[in-house]
Protein backbone atom coordinates (compact mmCIF):
# COMPACT_ATOMS: atom_id res chain seq x y z
CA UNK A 1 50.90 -91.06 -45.67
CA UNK A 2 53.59 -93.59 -46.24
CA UNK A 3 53.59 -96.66 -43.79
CA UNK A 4 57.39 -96.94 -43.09
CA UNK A 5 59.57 -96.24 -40.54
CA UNK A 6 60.19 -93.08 -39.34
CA UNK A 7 64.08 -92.11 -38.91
CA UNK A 8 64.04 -88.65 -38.06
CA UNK A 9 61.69 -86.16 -36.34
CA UNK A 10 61.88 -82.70 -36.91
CA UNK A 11 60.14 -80.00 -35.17
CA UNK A 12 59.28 -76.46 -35.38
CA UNK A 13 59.41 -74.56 -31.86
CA UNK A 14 57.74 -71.01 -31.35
CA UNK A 15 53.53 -72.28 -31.58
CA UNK A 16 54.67 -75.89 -32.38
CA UNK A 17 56.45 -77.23 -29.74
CA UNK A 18 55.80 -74.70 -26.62
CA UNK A 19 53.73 -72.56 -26.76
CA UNK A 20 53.87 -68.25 -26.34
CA UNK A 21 55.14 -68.18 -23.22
CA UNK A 22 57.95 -70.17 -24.70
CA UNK A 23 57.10 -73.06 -22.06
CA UNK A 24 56.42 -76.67 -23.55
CA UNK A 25 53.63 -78.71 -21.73
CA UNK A 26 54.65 -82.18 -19.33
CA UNK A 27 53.09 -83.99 -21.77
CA UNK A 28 54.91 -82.85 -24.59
CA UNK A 29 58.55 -82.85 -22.93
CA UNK A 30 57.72 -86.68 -21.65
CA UNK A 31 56.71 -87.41 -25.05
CA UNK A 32 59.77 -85.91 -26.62
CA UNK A 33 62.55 -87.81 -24.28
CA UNK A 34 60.81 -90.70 -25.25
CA UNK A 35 60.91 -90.60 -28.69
CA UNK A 36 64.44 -89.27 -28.68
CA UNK A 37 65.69 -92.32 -26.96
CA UNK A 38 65.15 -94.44 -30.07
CA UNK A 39 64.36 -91.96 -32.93
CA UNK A 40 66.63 -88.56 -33.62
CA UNK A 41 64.84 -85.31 -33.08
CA UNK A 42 65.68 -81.71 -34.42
CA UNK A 43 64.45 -78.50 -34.29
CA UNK A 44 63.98 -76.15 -37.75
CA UNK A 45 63.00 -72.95 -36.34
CA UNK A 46 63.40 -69.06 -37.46
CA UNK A 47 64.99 -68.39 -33.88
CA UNK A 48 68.90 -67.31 -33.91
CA UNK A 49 71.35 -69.83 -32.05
CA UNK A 50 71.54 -68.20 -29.08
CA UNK A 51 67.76 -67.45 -28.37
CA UNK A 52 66.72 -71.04 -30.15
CA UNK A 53 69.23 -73.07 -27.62
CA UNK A 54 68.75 -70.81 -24.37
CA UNK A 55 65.00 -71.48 -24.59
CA UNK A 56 66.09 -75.32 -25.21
CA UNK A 57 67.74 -74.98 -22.10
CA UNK A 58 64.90 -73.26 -20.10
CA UNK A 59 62.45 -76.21 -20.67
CA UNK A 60 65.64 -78.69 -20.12
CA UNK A 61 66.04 -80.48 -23.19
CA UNK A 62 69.06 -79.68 -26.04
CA UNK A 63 68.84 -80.86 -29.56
CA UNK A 64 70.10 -79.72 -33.13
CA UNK A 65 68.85 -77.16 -34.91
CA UNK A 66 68.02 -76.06 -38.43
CA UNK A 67 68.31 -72.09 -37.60
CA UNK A 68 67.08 -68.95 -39.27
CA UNK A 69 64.67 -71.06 -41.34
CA UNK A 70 66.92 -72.41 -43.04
CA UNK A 71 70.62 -70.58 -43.28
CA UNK A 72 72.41 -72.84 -40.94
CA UNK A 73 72.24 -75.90 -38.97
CA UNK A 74 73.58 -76.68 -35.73
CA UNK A 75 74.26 -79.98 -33.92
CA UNK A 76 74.84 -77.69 -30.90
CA UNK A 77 74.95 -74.25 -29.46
CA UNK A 78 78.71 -73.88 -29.87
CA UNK A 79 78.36 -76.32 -33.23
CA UNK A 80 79.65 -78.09 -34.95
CA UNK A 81 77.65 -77.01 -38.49
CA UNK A 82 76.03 -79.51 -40.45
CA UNK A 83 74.58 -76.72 -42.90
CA UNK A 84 75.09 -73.15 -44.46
CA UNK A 85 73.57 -71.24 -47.03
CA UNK A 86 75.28 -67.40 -47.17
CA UNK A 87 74.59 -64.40 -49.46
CA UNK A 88 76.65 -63.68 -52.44
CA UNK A 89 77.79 -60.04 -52.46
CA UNK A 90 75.28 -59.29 -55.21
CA UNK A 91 72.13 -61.02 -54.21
CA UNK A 92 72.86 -59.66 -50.95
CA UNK A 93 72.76 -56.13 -52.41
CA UNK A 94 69.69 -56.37 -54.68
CA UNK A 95 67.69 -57.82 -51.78
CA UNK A 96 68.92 -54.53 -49.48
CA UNK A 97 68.14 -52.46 -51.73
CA UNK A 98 64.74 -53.42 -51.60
CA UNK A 99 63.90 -52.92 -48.48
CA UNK A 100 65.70 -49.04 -48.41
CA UNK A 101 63.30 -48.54 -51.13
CA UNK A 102 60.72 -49.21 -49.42
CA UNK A 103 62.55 -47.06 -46.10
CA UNK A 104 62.71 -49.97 -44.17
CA UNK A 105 66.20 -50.77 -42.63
CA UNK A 106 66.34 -54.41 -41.75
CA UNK A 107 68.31 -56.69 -39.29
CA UNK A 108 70.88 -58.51 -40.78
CA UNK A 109 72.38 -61.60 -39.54
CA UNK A 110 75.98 -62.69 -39.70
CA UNK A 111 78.13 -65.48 -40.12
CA UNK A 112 78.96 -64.53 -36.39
CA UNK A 113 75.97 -66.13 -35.41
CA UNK A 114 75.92 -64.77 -31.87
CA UNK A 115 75.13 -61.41 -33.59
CA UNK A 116 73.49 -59.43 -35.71
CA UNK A 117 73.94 -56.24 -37.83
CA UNK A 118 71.85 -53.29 -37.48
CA UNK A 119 72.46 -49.77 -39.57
CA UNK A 120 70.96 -46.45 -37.84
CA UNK A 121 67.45 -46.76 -38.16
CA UNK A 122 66.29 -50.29 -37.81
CA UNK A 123 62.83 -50.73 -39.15
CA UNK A 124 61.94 -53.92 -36.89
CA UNK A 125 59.33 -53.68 -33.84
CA UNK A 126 60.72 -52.02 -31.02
CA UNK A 127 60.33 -55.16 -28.79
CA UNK A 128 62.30 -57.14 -31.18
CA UNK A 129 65.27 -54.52 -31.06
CA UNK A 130 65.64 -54.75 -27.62
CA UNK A 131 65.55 -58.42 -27.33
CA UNK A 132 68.17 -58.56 -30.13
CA UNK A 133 70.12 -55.85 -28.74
CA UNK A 134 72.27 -58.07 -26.21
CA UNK A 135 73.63 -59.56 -30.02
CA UNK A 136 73.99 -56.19 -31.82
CA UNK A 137 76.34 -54.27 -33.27
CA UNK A 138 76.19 -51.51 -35.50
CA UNK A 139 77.53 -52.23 -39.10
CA UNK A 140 77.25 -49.89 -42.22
CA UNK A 141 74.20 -52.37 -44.01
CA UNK A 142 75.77 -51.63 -48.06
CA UNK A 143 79.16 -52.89 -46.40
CA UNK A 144 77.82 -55.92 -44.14
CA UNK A 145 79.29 -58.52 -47.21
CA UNK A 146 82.57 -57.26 -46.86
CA UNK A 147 83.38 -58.11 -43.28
CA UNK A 148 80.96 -61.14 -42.52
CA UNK A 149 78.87 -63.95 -44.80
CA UNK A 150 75.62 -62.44 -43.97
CA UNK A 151 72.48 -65.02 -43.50
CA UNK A 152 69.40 -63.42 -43.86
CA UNK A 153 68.03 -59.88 -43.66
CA UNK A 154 65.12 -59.34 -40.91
CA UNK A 155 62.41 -57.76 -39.98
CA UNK A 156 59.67 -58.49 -37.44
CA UNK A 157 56.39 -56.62 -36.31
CA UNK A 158 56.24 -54.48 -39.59
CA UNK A 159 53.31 -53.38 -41.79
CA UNK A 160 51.69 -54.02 -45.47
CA UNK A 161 55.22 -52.27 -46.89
CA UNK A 162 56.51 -56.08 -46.18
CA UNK A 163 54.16 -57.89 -48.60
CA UNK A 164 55.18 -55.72 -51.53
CA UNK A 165 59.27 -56.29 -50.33
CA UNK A 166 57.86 -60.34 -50.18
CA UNK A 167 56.97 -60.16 -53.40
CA UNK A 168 59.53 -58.32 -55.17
CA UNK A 169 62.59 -60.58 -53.42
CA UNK A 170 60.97 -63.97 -53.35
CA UNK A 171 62.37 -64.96 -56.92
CA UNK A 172 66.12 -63.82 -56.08
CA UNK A 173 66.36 -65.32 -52.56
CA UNK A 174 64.13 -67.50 -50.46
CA UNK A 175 61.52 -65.54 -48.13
CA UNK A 176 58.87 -66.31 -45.69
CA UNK A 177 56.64 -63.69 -44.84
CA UNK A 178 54.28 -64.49 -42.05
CA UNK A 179 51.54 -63.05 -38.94
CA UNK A 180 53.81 -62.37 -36.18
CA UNK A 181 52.18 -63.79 -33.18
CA UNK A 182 54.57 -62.28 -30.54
CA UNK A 183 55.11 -58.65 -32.07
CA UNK A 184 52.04 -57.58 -33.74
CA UNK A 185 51.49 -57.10 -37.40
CA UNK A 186 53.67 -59.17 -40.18
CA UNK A 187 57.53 -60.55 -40.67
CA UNK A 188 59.73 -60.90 -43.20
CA UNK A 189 62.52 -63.16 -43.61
CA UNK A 190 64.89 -63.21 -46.46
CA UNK A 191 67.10 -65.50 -46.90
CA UNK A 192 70.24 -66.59 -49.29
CA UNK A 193 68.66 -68.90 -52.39
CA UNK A 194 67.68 -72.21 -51.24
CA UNK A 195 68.25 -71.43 -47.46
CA UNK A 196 65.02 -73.19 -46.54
CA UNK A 197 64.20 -75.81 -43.25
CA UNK A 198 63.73 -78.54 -45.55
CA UNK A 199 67.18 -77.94 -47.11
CA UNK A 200 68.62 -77.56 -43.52
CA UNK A 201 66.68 -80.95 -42.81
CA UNK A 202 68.15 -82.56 -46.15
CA UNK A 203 71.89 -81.42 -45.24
CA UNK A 204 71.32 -83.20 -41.92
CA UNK A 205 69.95 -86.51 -43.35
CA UNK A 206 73.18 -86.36 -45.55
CA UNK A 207 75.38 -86.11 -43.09
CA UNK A 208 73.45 -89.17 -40.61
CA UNK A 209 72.70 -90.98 -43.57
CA UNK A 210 69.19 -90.82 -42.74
CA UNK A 211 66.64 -91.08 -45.25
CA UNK A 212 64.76 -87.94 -47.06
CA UNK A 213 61.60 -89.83 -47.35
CA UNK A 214 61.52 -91.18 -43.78
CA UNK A 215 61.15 -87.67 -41.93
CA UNK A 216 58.15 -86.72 -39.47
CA UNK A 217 57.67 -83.28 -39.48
CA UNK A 218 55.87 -80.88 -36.64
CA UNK A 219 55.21 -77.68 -37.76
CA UNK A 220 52.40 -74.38 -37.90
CA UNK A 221 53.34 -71.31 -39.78
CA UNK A 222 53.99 -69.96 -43.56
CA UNK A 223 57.79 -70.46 -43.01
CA UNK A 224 57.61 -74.43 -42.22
CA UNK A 225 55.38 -75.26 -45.73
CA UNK A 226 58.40 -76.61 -47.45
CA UNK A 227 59.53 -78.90 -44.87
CA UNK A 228 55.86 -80.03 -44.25
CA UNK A 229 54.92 -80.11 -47.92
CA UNK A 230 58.60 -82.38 -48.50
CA UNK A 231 58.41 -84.48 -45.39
CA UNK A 232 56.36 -87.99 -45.29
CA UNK A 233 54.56 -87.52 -42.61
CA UNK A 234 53.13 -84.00 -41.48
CA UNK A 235 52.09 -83.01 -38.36
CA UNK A 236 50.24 -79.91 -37.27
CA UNK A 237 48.69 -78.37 -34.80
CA UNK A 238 45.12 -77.63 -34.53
CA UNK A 239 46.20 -73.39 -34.26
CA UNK A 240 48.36 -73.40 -37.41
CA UNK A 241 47.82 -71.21 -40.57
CA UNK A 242 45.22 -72.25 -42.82
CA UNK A 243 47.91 -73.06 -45.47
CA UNK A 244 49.96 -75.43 -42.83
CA UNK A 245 46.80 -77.26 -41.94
CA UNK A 246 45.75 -78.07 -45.72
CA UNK A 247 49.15 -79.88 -45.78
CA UNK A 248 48.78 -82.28 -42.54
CA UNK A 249 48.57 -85.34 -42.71
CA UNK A 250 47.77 -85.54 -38.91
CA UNK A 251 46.14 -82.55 -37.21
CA UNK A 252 46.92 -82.45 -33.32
CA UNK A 253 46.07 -80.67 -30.15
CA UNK A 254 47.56 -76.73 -29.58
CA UNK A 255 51.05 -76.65 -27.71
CA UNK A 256 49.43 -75.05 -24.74
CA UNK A 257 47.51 -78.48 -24.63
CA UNK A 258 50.51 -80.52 -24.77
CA UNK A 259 49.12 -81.60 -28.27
CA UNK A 260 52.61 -82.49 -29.66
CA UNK A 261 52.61 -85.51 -27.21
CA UNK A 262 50.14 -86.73 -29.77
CA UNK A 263 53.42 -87.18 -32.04
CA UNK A 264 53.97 -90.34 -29.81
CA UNK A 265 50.76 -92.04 -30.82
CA UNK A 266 51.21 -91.51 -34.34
CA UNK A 267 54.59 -92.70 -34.45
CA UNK A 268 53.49 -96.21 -32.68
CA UNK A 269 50.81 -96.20 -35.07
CA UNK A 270 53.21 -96.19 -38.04
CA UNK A 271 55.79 -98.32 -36.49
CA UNK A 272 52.90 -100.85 -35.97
């Protein structure tokens, strides 16, 4: 760990910040108004705007947001953007057809970020279509890059048919495959090249003219490596992956504990 001054926080939500209820502890939202009273704090999450910012709003706090690991950043709800990574028509095709190889039909979301595209048969967990289903509409999936700038193609819940998809797309587009702790089995997120949270973060640091190598990162899963692995300090909890928790260089208590709180300490620590 670097002893410097830390000018940004950023922090991953879902198992990070709150925990799977969605509800962050006292500890942790005391902790968090705190620190965002003298340092700025974002979120880099795989949630969509409007689920991301409506669970924001639940536990009454608002802050921007590095989106769909890594597509597009947010300084609010209704923007404005401080980062976007989109598809070209090509990529966007090779990745599809993929997945249809496989006969999986994924989730695709568009430059419309209040929605997202689904074909006929979408291949995600049923739970996860109906949440998304307030934000649907149907689209012809071979024809989404004609109408919209698509994001990232989806799926959550799925089975072993995902690692071999993982593997075949993850050197044409960035992907994060990882245990999905609120549907069951595994998910896949594919993304446009370079669409990462740690390119979301460094678009954001541009734009504040805040410094790369002075970021604080909070984070748990296979999707938040990069921005763990580029940021100076790295924070995780105790419940993380295996492959998260090699990279901390502080280990705290579970969200359910209030354990990001901890994220106080360690910033007075490095201030001092």
């Amino acid at each position: 760990m670097r002893r410097q001054s830390i000018e940004l926080v950023v922090t991953d939500l879902d198992g990070t910040l709150w925990d799977r209820t969605c509800r962050a502890h006292p500890s942790t939202l005391r902790a968090l108004s705190e620190i965002s009273t003298v340092i700025p704090v974002i979120a880099a999450t795989g949630r969509r705007p409007s689920s991301a910012f409506a669970k924001m709003r639940t536990n009454d706090f608002s802050m921007p947001a590095v989106l769909f690991d890594g597509s597009i950043g947010l300084l609010a709800e209704e923007g404005p953007r401080f980062h976007y990574r989109t598809f070209d028509p090509d990529a966007y095709a090779t990745v599809l057809d993929i997945f249809l190889r496989f006969d999986l039909e994924p989730i695709v979301n568009l430059d419309d970020v209040k929605s997202c595209g689904m074909g006929k048969s979408p291949a995600t967990h049923p739970n996860h279509l109906a949440d998304n289903m307030p934000n649907a509409r149907r689209v012809e999936l071979a024809e989404a890059t004609a109408s919209w700038n698509v994001l990232g193609l989806l799926i959550c819940g799925g089975d072993d048919r995902l690692i071999s998809i993982f593997h075949e797309v993850r050197d044409i587009a960035a992907a994060s495959l990882t245990p999905d702790v609120r549907y069951g089995g595994i998910s896949l997120s594919v993304r446009p090249p370079g669409a990462t949270k740690w390119s979301g973060v460094s678009s954001y640091c541009h734009e504040q003219g805040i410094q790369t190598d002075r970021v604080l990162a909070v984070a748990d899963g296979m999707n938040d490596l990069d921005l763990l692995e580029a940021s100076a300090i790295a924070c995780v909890p105790e419940s993380a992956c295996g492959e998260a928790l090699a990279l901390a260089t502080h280990v705290i208590g579970s969200p359910s504990a209030g354990g990001w709180a901890e994220v106080l300490d360690i910033i007075h620590a490095v201030e001092g």
